[in-house]
C-alpha atoms as a PDB file:
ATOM      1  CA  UNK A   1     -85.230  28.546  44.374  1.00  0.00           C
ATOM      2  CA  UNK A   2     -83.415  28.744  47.635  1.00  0.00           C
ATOM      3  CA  UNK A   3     -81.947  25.501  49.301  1.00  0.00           C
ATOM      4  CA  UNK A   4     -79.644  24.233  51.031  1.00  0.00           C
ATOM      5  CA  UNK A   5     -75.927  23.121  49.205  1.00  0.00           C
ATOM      6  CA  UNK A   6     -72.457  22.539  49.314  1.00  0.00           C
ATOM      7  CA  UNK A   7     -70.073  25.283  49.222  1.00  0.00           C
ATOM      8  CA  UNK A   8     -66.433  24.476  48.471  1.00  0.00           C
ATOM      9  CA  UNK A   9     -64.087  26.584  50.316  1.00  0.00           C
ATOM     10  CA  UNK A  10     -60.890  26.442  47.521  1.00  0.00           C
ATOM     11  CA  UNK A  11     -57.917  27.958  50.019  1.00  0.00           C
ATOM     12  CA  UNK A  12     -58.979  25.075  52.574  1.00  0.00           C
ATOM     13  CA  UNK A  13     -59.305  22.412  49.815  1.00  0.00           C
ATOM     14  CA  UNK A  14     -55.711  20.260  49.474  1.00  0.00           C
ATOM     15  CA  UNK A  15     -56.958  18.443  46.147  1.00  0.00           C
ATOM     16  CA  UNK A  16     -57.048  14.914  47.680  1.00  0.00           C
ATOM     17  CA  UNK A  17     -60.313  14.407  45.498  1.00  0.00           C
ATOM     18  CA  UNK A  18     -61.976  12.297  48.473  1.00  0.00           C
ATOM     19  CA  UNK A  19     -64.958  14.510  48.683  1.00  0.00           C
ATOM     20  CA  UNK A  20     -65.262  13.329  44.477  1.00  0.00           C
ATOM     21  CA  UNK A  21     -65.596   9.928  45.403  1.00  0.00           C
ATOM     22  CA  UNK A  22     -67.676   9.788  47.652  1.00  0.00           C
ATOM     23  CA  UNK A  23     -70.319  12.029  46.343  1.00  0.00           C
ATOM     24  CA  UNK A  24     -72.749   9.649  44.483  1.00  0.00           C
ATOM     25  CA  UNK A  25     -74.114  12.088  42.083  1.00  0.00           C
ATOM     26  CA  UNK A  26     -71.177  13.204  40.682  1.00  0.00           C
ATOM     27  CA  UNK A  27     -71.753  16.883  41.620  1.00  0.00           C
ATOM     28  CA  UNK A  28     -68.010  17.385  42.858  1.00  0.00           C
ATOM     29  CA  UNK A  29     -65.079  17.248  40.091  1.00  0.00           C
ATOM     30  CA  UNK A  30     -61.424  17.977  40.289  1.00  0.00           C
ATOM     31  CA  UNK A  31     -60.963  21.287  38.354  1.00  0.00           C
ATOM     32  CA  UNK A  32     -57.209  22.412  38.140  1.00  0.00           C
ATOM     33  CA  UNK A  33     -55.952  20.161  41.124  1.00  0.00           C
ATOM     34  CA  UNK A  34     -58.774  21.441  43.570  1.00  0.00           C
ATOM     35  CA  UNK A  35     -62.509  20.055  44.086  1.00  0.00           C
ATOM     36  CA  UNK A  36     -65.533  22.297  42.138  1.00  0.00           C
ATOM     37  CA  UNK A  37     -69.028  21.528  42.496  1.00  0.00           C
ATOM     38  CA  UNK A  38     -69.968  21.347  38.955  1.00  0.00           C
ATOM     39  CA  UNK A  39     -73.925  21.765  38.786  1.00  0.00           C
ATOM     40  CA  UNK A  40     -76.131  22.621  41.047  1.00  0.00           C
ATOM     41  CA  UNK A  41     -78.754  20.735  39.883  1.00  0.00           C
ATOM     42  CA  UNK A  42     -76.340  17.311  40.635  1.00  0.00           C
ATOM     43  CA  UNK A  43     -76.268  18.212  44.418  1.00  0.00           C
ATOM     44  CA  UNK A  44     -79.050  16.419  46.559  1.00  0.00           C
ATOM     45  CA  UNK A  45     -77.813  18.760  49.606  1.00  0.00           C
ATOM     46  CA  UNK A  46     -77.481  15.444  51.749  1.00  0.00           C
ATOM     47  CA  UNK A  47     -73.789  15.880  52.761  1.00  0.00           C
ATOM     48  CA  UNK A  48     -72.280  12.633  51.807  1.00  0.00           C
ATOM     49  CA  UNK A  49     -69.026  14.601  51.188  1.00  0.00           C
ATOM     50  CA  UNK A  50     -68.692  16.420  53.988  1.00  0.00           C
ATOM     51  CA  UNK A  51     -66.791  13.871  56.322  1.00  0.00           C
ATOM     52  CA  UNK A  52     -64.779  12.527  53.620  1.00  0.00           C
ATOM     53  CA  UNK A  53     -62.984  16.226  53.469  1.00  0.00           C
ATOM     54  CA  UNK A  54     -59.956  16.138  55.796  1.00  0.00           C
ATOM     55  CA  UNK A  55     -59.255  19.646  55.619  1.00  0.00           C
ATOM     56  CA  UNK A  56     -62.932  20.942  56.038  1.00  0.00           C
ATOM     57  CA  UNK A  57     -63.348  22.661  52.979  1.00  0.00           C
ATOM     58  CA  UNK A  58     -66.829  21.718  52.688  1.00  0.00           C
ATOM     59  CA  UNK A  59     -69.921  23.372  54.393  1.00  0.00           C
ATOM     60  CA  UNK A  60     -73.724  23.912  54.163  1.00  0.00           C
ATOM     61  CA  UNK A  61     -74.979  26.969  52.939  1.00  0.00           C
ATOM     62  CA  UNK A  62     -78.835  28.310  51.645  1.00  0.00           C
ATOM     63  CA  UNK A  63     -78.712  30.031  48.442  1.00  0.00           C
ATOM     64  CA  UNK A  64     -80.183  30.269  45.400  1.00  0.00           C
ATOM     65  CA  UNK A  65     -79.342  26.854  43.155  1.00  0.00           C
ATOM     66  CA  UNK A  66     -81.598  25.490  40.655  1.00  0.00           C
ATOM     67  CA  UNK A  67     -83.639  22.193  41.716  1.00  0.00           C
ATOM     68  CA  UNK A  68     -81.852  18.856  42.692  1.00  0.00           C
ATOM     69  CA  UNK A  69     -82.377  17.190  39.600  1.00  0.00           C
ATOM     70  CA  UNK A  70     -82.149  13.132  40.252  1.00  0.00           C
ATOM     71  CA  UNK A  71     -83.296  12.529  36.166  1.00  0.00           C
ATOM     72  CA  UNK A  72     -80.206  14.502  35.268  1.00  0.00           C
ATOM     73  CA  UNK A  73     -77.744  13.011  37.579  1.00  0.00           C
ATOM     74  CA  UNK A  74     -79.053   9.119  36.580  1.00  0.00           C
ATOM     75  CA  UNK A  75     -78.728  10.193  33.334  1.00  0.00           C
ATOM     76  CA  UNK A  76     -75.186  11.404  33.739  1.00  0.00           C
ATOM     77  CA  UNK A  77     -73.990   7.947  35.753  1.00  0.00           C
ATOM     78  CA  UNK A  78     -74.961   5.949  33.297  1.00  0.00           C
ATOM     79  CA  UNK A  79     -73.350   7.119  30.432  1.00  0.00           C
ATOM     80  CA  UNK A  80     -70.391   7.016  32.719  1.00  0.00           C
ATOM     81  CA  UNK A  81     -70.892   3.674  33.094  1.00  0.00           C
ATOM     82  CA  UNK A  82     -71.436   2.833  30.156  1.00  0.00           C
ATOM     83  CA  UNK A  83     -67.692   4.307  28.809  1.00  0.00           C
ATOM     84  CA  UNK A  84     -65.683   1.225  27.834  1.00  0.00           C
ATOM     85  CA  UNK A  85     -62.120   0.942  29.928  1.00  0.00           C
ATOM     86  CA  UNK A  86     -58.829   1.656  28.182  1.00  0.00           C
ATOM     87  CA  UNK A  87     -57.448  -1.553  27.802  1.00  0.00           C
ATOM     88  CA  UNK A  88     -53.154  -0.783  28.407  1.00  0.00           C
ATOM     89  CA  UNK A  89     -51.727  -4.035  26.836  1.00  0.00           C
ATOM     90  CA  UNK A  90     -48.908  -3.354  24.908  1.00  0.00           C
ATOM     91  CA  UNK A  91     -45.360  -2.687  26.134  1.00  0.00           C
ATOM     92  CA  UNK A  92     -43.548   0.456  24.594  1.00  0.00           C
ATOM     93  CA  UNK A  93     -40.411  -0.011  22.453  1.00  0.00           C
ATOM     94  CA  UNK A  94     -39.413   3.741  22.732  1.00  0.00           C
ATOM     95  CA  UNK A  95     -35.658   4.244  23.864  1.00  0.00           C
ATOM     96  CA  UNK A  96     -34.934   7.768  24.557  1.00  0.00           C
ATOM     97  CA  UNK A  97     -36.321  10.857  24.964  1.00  0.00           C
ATOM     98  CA  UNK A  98     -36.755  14.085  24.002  1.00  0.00           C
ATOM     99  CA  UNK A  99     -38.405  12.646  20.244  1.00  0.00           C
ATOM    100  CA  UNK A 100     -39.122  15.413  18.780  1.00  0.00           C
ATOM    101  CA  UNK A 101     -36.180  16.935  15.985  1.00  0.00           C
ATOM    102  CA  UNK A 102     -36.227  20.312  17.322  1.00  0.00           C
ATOM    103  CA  UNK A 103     -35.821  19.022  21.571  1.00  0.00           C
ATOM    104  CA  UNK A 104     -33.424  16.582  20.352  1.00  0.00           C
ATOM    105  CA  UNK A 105     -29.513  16.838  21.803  1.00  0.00           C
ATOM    106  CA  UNK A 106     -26.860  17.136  18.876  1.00  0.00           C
ATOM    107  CA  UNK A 107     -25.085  14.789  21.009  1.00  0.00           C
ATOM    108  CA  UNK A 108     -26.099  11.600  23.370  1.00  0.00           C
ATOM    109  CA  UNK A 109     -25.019   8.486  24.385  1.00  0.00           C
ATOM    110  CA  UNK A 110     -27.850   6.372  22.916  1.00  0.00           C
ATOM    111  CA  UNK A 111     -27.183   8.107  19.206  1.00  0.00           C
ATOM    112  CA  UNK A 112     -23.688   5.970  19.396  1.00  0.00           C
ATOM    113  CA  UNK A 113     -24.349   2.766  17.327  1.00  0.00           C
ATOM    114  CA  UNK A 114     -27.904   3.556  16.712  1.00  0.00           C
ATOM    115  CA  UNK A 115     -30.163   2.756  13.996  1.00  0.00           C
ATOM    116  CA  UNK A 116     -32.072   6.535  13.396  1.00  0.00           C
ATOM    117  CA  UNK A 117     -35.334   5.992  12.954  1.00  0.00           C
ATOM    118  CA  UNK A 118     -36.763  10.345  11.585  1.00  0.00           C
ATOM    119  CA  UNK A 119     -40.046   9.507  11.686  1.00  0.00           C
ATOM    120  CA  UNK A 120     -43.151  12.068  10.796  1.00  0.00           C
ATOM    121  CA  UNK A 121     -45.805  12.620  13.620  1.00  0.00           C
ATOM    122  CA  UNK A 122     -48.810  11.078  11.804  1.00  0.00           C
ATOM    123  CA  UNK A 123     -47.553   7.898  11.221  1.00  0.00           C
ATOM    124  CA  UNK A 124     -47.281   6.517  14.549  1.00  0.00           C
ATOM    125  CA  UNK A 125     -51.118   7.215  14.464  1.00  0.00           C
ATOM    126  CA  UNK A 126     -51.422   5.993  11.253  1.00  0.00           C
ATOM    127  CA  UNK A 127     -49.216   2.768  11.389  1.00  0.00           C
ATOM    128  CA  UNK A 128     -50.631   0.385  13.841  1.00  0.00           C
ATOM    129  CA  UNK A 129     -47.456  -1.755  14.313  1.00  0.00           C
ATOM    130  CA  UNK A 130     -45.531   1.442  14.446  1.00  0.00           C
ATOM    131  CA  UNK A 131     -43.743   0.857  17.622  1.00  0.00           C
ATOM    132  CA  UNK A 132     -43.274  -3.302  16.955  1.00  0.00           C
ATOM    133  CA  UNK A 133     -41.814  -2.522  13.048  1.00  0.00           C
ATOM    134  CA  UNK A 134     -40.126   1.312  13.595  1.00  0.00           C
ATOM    135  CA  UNK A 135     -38.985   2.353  17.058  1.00  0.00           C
ATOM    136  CA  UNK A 136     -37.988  -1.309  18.114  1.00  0.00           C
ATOM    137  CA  UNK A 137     -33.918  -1.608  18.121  1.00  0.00           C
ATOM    138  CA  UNK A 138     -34.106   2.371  16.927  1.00  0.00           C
ATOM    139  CA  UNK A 139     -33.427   5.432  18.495  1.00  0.00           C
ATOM    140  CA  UNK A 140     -36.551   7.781  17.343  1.00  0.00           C
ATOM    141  CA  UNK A 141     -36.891  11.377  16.378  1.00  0.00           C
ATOM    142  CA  UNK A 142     -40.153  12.888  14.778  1.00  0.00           C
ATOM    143  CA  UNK A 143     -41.328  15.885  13.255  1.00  0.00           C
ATOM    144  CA  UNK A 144     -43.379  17.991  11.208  1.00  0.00           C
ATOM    145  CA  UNK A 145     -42.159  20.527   8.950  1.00  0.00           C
ATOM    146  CA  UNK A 146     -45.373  21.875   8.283  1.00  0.00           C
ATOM    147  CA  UNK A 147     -46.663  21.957  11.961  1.00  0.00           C
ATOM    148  CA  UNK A 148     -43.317  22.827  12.737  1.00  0.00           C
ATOM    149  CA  UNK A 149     -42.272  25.285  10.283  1.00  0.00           C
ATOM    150  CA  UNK A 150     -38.188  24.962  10.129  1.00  0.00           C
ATOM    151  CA  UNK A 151     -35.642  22.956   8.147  1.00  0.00           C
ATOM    152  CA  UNK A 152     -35.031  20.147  10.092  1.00  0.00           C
ATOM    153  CA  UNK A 153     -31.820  19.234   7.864  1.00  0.00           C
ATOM    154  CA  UNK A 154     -29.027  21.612   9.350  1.00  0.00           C
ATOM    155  CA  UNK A 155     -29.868  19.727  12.956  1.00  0.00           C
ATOM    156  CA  UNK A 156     -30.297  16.096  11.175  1.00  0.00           C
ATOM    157  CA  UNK A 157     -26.936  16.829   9.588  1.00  0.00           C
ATOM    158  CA  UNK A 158     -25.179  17.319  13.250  1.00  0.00           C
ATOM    159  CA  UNK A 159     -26.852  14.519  14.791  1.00  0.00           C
ATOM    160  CA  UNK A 160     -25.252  12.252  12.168  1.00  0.00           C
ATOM    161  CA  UNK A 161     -22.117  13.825  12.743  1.00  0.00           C
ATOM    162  CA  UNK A 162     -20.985  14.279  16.488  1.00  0.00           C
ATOM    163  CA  UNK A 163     -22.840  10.434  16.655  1.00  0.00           C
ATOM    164  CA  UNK A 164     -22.108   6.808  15.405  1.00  0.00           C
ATOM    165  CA  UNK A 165     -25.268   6.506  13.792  1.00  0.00           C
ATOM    166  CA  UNK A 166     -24.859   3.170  12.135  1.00  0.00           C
ATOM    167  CA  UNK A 167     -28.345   3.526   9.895  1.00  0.00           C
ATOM    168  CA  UNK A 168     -31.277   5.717   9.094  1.00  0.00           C
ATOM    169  CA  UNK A 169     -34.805   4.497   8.092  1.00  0.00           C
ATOM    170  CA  UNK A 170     -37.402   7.806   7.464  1.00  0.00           C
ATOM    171  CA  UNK A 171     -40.759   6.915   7.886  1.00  0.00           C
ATOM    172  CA  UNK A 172     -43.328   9.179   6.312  1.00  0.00           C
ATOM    173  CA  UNK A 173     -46.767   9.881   5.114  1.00  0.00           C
ATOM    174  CA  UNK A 174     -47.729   9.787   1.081  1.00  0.00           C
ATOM    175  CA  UNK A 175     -49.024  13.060   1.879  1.00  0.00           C
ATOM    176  CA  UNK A 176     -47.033  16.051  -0.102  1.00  0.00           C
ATOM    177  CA  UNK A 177     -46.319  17.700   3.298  1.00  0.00           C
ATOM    178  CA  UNK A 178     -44.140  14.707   4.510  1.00  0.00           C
ATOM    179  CA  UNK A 179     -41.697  15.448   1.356  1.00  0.00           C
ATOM    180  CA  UNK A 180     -40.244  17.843   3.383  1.00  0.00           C
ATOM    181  CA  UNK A 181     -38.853  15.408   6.056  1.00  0.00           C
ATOM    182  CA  UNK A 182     -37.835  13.443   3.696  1.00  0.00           C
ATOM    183  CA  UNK A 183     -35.466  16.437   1.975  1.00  0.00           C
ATOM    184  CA  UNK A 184     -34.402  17.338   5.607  1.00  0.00           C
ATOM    185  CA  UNK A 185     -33.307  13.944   6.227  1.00  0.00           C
ATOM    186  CA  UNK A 186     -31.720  13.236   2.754  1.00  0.00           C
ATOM    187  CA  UNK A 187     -30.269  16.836   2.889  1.00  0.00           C
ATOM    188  CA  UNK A 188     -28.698  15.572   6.351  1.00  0.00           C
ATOM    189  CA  UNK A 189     -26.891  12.781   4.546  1.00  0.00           C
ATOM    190  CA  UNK A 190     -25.536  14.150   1.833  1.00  0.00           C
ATOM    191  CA  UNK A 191     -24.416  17.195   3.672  1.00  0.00           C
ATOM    192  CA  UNK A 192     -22.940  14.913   7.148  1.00  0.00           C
ATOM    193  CA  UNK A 193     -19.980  13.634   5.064  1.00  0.00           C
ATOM    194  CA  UNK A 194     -20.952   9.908   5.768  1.00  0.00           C
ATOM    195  CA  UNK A 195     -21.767   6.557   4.042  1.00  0.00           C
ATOM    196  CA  UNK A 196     -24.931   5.812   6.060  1.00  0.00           C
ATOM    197  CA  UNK A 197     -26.910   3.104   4.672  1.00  0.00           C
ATOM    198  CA  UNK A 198     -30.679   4.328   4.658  1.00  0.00           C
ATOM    199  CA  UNK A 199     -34.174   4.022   3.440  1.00  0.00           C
ATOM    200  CA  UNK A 200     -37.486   5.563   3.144  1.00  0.00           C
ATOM    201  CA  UNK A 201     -40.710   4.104   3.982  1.00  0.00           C
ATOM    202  CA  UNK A 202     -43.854   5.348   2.587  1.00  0.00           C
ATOM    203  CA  UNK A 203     -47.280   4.955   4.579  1.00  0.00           C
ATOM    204  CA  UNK A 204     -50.403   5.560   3.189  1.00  0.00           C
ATOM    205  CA  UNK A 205     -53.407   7.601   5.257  1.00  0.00           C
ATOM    206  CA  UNK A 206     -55.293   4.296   5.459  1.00  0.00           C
ATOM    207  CA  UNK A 207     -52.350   2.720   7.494  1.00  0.00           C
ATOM    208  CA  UNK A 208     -51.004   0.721   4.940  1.00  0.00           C
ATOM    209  CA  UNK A 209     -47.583   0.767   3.276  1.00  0.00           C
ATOM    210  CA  UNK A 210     -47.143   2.180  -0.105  1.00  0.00           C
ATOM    211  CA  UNK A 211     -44.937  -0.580  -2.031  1.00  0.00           C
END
């Protein structure tokens, strides 16, 4: 059918995502930093966005759009509404960045006096206490060597020493793949040249630790 609709003019549109708001059916999204009306079907042709655009990027045109479809767009508020909010409560313990082995400087100020902590990805998913009982007081790095693909030891082994690394803890999964970090990171000691205390903690993939 032919009716009248919204038509978002993207070289006039600055992204300010005011038009979003204040359209009530949810027609208009942000799409790669600009405003996009999503369905057709979600825009009642009433306008309500048009004077909340500064930049007037918004206009009335007739064309062919399916229906205005009010079941649809009640439909697609409420399960909005019904999304629970993302409760932010705890405070991060992480202490430097780049974490990840293969972004990580060979040299930096917070390595000096550090307690390691060579961690693989999946157990900061895995662990719930991960930041609380790993990264606090530590300096992290994490990996994957199967993800990743490389031998993390050669770059563990000149971390520990152009640094004062004081201590290591690796923190893996019980899966085989995580054996690898483990043989990086013990490959790293043995080939650094230094008497760093260390020790290897084991999590299992129901977010326990393996005794």
């Amino acid at each position: 059918m032919k009716r009248r609709i919204i038509q978002i003019d993207w070289e006039k549109c600055n992204g300010c995502g005011l038009c979003a708001k204040a359209c009530h059916e949810g027609a208009i999204g942000m799409v790669d930093g600009k405003a996009r009306l999503l369905r057709d079907d979600y825009c009642d042709g009433l306008g309500d966005c048009l004077p909340a655009c500064p930049t007037g990027a918004i206009t009335f045109v007739e064309r062919e759009a399916a229906a205005y479809n009010e079941a649809a767009v009640k439909a697609n508020l409420a399960q909005k509404r019904s999304a629970p909010p993302i409760q932010f409560s705890r405070q991060s313990q992480l202490r430097n960045f780049p974490v990840q082995i293969k972004l990580a400087p060979m040299q930096a100020p917070y390595f000096d006096g550090a307690a390691l902590l060579i961690a693989a990805d999946c157990t900061a998913y895995a662990y719930a206490g991960f930041h609380e009982d790993f990264i606090r007081d530590r300096v992290a790095l994490i990996g994957c060597p199967k993800l990743d693909g490389i031998d993390y030891s050669m770059k563990l082994m000149r971390i520990l020493q152009n640094n004062d690394v004081k201590s290591v803890t690796v923190v893996r999964m019980e899966v085989p793949c995580c054996g690898g970090l483990e043989f990086a990171a013990r490959k790293a000691l043995q080939e650094s040249g230094k008497d760093i205390p260390w020790q290897v903690v084991t999590i299992r993939t129901d977010g326990s630790i393996k005794e």
